[in-house]
N, C-alpha and C. Protein backbone atom coordinates (compact mmCIF):
# COMPACT_ATOMS: atom_id res chain seq x y z
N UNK A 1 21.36 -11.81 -6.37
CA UNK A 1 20.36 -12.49 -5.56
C UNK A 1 19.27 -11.52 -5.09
N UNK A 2 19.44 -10.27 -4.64
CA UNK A 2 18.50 -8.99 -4.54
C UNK A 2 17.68 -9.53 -5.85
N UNK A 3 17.59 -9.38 -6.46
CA UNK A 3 16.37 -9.63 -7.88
C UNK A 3 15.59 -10.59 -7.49
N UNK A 4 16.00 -11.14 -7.17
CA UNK A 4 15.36 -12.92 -6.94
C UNK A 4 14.54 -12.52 -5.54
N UNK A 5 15.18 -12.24 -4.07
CA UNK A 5 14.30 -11.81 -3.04
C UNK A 5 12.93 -10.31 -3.66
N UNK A 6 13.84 -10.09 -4.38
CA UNK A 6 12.52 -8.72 -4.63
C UNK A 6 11.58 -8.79 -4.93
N UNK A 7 12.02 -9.85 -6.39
CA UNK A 7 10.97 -10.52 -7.20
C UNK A 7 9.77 -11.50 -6.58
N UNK A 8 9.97 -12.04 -5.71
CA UNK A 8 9.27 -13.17 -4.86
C UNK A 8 8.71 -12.16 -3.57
N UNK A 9 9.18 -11.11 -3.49
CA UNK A 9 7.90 -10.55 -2.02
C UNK A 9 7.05 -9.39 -3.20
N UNK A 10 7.75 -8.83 -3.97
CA UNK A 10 6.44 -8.56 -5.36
C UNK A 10 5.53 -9.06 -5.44
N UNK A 11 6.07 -10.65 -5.61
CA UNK A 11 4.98 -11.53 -6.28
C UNK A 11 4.28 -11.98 -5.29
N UNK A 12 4.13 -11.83 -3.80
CA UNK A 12 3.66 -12.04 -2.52
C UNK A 12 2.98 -10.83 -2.17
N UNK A 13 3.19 -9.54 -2.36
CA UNK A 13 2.57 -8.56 -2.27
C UNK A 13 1.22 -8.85 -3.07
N UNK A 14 1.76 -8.64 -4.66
CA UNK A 14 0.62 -8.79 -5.47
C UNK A 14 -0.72 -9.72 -4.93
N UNK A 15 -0.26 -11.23 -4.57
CA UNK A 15 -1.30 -11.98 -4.35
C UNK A 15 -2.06 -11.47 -3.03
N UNK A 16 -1.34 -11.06 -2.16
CA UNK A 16 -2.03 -10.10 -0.55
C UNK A 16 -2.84 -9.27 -1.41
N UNK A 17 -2.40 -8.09 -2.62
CA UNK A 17 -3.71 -7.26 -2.31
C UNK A 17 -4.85 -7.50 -3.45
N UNK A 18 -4.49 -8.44 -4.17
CA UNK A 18 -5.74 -9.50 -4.72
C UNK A 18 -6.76 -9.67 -4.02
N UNK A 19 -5.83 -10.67 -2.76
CA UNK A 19 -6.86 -11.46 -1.93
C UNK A 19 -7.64 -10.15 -1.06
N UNK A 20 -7.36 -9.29 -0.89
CA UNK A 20 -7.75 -7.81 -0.48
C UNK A 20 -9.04 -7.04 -0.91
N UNK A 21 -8.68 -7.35 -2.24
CA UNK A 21 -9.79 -6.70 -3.36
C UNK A 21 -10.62 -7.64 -2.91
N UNK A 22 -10.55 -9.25 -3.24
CA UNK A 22 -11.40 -9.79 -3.69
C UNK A 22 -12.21 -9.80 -2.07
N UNK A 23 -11.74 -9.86 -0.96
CA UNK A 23 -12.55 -9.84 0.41
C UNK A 23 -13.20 -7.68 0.48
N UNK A 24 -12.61 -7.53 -0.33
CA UNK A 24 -14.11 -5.73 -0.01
C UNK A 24 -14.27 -5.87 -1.22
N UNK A 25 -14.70 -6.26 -2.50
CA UNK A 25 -15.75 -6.55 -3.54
C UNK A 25 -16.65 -6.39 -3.10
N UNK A 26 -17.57 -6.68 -2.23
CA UNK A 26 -18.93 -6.73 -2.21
C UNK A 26 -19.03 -5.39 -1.47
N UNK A 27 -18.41 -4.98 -0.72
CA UNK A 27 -18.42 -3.35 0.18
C UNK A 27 -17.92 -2.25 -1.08
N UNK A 28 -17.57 -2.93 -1.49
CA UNK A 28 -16.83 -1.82 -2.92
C UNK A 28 -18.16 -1.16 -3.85
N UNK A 29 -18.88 -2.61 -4.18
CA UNK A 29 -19.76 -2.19 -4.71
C UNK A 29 -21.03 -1.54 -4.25
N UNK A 30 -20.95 -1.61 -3.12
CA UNK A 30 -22.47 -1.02 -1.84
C UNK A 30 -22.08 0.56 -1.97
N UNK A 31 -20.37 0.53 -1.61
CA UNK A 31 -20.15 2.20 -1.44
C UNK A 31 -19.39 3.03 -2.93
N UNK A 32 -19.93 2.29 -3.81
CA UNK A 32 -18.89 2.95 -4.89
C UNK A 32 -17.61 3.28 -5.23
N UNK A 33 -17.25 3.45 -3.96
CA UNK A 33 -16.09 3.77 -3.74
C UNK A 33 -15.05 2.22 -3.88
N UNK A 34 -13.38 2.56 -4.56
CA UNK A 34 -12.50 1.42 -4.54
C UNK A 34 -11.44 1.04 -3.78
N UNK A 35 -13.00 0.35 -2.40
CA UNK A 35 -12.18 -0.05 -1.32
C UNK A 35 -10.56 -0.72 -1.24
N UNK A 36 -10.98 -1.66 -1.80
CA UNK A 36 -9.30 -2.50 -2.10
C UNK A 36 -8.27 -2.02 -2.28
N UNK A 37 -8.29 -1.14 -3.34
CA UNK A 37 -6.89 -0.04 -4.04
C UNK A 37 -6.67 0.84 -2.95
N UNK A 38 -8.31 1.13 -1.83
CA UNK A 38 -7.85 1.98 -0.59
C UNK A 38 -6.95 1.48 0.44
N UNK A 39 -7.56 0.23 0.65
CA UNK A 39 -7.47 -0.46 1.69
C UNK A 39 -5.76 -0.50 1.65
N UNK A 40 -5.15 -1.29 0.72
CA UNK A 40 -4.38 -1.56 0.60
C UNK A 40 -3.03 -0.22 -0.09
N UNK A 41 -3.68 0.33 0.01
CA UNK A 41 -2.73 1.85 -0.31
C UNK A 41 -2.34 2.17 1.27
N UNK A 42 -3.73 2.69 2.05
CA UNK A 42 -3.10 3.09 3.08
C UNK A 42 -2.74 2.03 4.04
N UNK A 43 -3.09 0.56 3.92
CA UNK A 43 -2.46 -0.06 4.58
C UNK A 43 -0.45 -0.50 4.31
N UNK A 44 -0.20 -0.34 3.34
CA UNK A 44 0.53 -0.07 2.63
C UNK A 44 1.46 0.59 3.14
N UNK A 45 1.04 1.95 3.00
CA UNK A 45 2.24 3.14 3.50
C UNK A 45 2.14 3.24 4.84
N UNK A 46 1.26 2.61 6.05
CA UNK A 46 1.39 2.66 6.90
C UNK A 46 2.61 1.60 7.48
N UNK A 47 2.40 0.28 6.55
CA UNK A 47 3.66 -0.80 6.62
C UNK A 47 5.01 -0.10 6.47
N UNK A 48 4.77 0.62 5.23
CA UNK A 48 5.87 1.21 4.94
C UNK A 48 6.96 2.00 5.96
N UNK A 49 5.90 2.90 6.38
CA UNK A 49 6.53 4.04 7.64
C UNK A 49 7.32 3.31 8.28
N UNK A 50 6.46 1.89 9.12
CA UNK A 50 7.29 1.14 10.18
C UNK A 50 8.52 0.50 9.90
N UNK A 51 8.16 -0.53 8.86
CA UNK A 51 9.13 -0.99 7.93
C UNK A 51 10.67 -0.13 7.78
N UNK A 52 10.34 1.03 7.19
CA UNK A 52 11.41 1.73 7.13
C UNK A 52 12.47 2.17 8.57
N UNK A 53 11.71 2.07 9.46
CA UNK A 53 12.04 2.26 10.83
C UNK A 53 12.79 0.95 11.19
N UNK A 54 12.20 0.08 11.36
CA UNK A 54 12.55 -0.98 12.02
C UNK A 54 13.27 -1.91 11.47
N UNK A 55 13.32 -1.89 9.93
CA UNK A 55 14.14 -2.89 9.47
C UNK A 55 15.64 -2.11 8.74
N UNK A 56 15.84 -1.14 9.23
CA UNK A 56 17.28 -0.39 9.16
C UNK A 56 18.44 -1.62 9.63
N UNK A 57 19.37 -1.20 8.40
CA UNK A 57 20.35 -2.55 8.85
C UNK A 57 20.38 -3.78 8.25
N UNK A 58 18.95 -4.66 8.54
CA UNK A 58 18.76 -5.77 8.65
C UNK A 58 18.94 -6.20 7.35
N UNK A 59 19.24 -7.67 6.86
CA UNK A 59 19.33 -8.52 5.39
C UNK A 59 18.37 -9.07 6.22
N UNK A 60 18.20 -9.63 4.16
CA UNK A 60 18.15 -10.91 3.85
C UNK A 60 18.84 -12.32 3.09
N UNK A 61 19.54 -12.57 3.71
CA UNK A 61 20.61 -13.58 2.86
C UNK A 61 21.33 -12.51 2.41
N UNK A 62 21.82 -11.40 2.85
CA UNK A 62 22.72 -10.69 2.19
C UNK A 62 21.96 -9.32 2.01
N UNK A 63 20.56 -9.48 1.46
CA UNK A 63 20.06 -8.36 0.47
C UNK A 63 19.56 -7.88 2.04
N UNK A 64 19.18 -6.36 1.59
CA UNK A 64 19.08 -4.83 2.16
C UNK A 64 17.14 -5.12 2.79
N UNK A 65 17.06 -6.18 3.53
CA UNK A 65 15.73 -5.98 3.87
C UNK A 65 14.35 -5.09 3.50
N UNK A 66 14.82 -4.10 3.41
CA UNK A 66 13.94 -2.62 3.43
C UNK A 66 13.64 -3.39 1.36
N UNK A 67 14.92 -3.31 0.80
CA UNK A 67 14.34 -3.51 -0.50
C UNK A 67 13.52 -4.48 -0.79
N UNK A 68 13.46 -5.71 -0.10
CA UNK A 68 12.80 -6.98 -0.49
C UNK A 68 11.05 -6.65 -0.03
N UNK A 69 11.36 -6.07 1.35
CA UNK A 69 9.96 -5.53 1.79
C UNK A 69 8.94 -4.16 1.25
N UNK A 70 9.74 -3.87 1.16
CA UNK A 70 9.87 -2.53 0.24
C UNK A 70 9.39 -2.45 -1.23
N UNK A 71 10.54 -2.36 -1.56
CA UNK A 71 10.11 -2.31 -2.97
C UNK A 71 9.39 -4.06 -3.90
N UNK A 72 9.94 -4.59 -2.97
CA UNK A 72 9.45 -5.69 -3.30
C UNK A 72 8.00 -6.17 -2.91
N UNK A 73 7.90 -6.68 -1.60
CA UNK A 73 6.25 -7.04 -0.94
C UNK A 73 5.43 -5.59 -1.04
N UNK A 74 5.90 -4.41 -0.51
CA UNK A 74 5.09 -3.18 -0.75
C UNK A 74 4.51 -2.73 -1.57
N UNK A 75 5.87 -2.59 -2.75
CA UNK A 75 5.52 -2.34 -4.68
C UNK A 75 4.59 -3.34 -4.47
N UNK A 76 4.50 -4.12 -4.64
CA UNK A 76 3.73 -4.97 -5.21
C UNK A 76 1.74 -5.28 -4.62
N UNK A 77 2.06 -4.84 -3.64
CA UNK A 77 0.93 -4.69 -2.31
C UNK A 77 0.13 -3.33 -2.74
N UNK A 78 1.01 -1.84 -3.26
CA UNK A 78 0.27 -1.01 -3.16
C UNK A 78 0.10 -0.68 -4.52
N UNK A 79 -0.77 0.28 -4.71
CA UNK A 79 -0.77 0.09 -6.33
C UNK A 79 -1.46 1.59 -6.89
N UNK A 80 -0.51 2.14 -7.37
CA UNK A 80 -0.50 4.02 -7.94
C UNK A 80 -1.80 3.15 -9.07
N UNK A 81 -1.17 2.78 -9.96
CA UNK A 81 -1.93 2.55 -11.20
C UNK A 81 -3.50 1.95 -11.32
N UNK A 82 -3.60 1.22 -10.15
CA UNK A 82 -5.31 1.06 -9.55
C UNK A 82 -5.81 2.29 -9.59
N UNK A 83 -4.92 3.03 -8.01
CA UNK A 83 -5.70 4.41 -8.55
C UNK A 83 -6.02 5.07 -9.27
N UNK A 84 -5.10 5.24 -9.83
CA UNK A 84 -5.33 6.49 -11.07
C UNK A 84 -6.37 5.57 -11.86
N UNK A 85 -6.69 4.51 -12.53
CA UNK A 85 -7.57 4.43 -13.41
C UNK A 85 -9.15 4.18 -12.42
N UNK A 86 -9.31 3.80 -11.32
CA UNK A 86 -10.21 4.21 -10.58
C UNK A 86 -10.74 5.63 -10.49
N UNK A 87 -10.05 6.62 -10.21
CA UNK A 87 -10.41 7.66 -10.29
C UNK A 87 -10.28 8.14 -11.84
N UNK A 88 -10.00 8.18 -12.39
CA UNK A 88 -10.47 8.60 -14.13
C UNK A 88 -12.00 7.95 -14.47
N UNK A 89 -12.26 6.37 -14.03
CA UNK A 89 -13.79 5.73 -14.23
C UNK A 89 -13.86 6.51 -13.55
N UNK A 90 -14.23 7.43 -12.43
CA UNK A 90 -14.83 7.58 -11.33
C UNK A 90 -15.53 9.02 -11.87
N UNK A 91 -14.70 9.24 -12.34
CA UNK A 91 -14.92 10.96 -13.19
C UNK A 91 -15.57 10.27 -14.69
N UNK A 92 -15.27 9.79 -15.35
CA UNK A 92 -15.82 9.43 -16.78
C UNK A 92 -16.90 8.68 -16.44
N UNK A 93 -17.72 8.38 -15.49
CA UNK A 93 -19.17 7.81 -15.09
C UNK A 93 -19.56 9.13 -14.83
N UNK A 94 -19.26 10.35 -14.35
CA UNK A 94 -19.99 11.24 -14.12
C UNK A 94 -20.08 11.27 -12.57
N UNK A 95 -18.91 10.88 -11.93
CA UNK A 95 -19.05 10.76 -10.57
C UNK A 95 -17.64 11.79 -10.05
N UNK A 96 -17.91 13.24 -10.45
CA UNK A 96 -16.67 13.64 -10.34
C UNK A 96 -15.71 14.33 -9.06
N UNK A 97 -17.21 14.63 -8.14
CA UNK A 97 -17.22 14.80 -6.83
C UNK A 97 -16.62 13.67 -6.26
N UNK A 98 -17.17 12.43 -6.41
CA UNK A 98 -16.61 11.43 -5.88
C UNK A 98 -15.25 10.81 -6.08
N UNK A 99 -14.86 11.41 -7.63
CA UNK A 99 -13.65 10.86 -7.69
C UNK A 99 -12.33 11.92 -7.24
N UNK A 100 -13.13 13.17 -6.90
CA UNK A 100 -11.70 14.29 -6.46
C UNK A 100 -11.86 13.83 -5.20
N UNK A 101 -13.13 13.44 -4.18
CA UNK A 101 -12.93 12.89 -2.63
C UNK A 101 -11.86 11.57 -2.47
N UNK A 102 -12.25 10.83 -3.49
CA UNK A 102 -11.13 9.30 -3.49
C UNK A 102 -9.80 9.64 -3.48
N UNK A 103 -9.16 10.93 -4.28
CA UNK A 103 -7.85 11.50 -4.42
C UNK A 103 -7.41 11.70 -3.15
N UNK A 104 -8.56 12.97 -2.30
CA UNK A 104 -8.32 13.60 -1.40
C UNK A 104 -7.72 12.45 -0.19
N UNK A 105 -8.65 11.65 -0.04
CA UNK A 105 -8.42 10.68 1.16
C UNK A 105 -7.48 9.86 0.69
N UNK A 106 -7.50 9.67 -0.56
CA UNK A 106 -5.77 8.68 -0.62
C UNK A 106 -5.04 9.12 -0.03
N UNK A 107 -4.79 10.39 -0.95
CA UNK A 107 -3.20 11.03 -0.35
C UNK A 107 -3.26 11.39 0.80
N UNK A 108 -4.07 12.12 1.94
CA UNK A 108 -4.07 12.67 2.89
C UNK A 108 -3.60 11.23 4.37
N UNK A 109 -4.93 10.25 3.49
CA UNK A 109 -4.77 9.25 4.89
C UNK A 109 -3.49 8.11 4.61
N UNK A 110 -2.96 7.94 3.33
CA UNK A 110 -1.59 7.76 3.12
C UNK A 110 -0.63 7.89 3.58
N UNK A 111 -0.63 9.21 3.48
CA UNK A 111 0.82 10.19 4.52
C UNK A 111 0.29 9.83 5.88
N UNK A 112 -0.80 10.35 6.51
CA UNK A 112 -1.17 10.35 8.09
C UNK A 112 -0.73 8.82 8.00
N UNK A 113 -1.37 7.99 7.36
CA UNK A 113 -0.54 6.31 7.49
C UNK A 113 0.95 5.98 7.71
N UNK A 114 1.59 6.86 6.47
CA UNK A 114 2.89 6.61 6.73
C UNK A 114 3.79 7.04 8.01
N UNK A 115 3.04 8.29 8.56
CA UNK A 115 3.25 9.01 9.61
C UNK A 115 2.98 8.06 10.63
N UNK A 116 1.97 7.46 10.91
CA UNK A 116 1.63 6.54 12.14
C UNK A 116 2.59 5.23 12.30
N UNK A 117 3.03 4.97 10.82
CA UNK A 117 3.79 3.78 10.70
C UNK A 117 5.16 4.03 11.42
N UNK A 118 5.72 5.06 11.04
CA UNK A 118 7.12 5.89 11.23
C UNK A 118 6.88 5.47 12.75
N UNK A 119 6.20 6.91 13.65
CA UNK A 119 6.13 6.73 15.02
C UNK A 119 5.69 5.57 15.60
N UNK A 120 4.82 4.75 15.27
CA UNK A 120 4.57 2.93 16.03
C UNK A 120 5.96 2.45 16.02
N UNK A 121 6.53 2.58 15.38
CA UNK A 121 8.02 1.49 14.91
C UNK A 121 8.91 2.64 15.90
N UNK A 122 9.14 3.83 16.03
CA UNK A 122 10.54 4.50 16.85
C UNK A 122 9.73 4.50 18.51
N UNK A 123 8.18 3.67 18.73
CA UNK A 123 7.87 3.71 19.93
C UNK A 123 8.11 2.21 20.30
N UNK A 124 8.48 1.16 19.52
CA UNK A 124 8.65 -0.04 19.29
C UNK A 124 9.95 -0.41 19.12
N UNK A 125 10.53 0.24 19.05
CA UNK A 125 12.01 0.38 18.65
C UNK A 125 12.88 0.71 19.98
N UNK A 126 13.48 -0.54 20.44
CA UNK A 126 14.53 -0.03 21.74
C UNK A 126 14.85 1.26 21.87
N UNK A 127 15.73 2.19 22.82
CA UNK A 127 16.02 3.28 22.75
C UNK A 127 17.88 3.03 22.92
């Protein structure tokens, strides 16, 4: 039954960071830059941090919460493979400054995301 919950917050992730892209499309294209794949990266691992915090323990119908949200709604929400081919166009247009800055701030405001997520959730989190 884990397959089945995983599969369905995947497939709920996916459509969240669709609808994501498709609301900064028009800011995407003003700043060059690929808001959406951002947006939803570091919004993402910031879920994540908390997530991992707060849903310790908990099911769903049985299954391991963290995985359904997790690997399931998250995988599916955040997306390595956007990036990377964003930043390869980003460099193969001749934009190569811009595409080592897109790296930089992924990963950096990612982690600081996941970091903020972690501590919101153990300040949220009974003692």
């Amino acid at each position: 039954m884990a397959w089945v919950w995983i599969g369905l917050g995947g497939a709920a992730g996916t459509l969240l960071r669709y609808g994501l892209s498709l609301l900064l499309a028009d800011r995407t294209l003003e700043t060059g830059w690929p808001l959406g794949t951002l947006a939803a990266n570091v919004l993402g691992s910031l879920a994540l941090g908390a997530m991992m915090e707060l849903a310790d323990g908990a099911t769903l119908f049985g299954t391991d919460l963290r995985l359904v949200l997790g690997v399931g709604v998250l995988g599916g929400f955040t997306t390595y493979s956007s990036f990377n081919l964003e930043t390869i166009r980003l460099a193969q247009e001749g934009h190569a400054a811009r595409a080592a800055a897109y790296v930089a701030v992924t990963v950096v405001v990612c982690v600081l995301s996941g970091l903020a997520g972690l501590a919101a959730a153990r300040m949220l989190r009974p003692s």
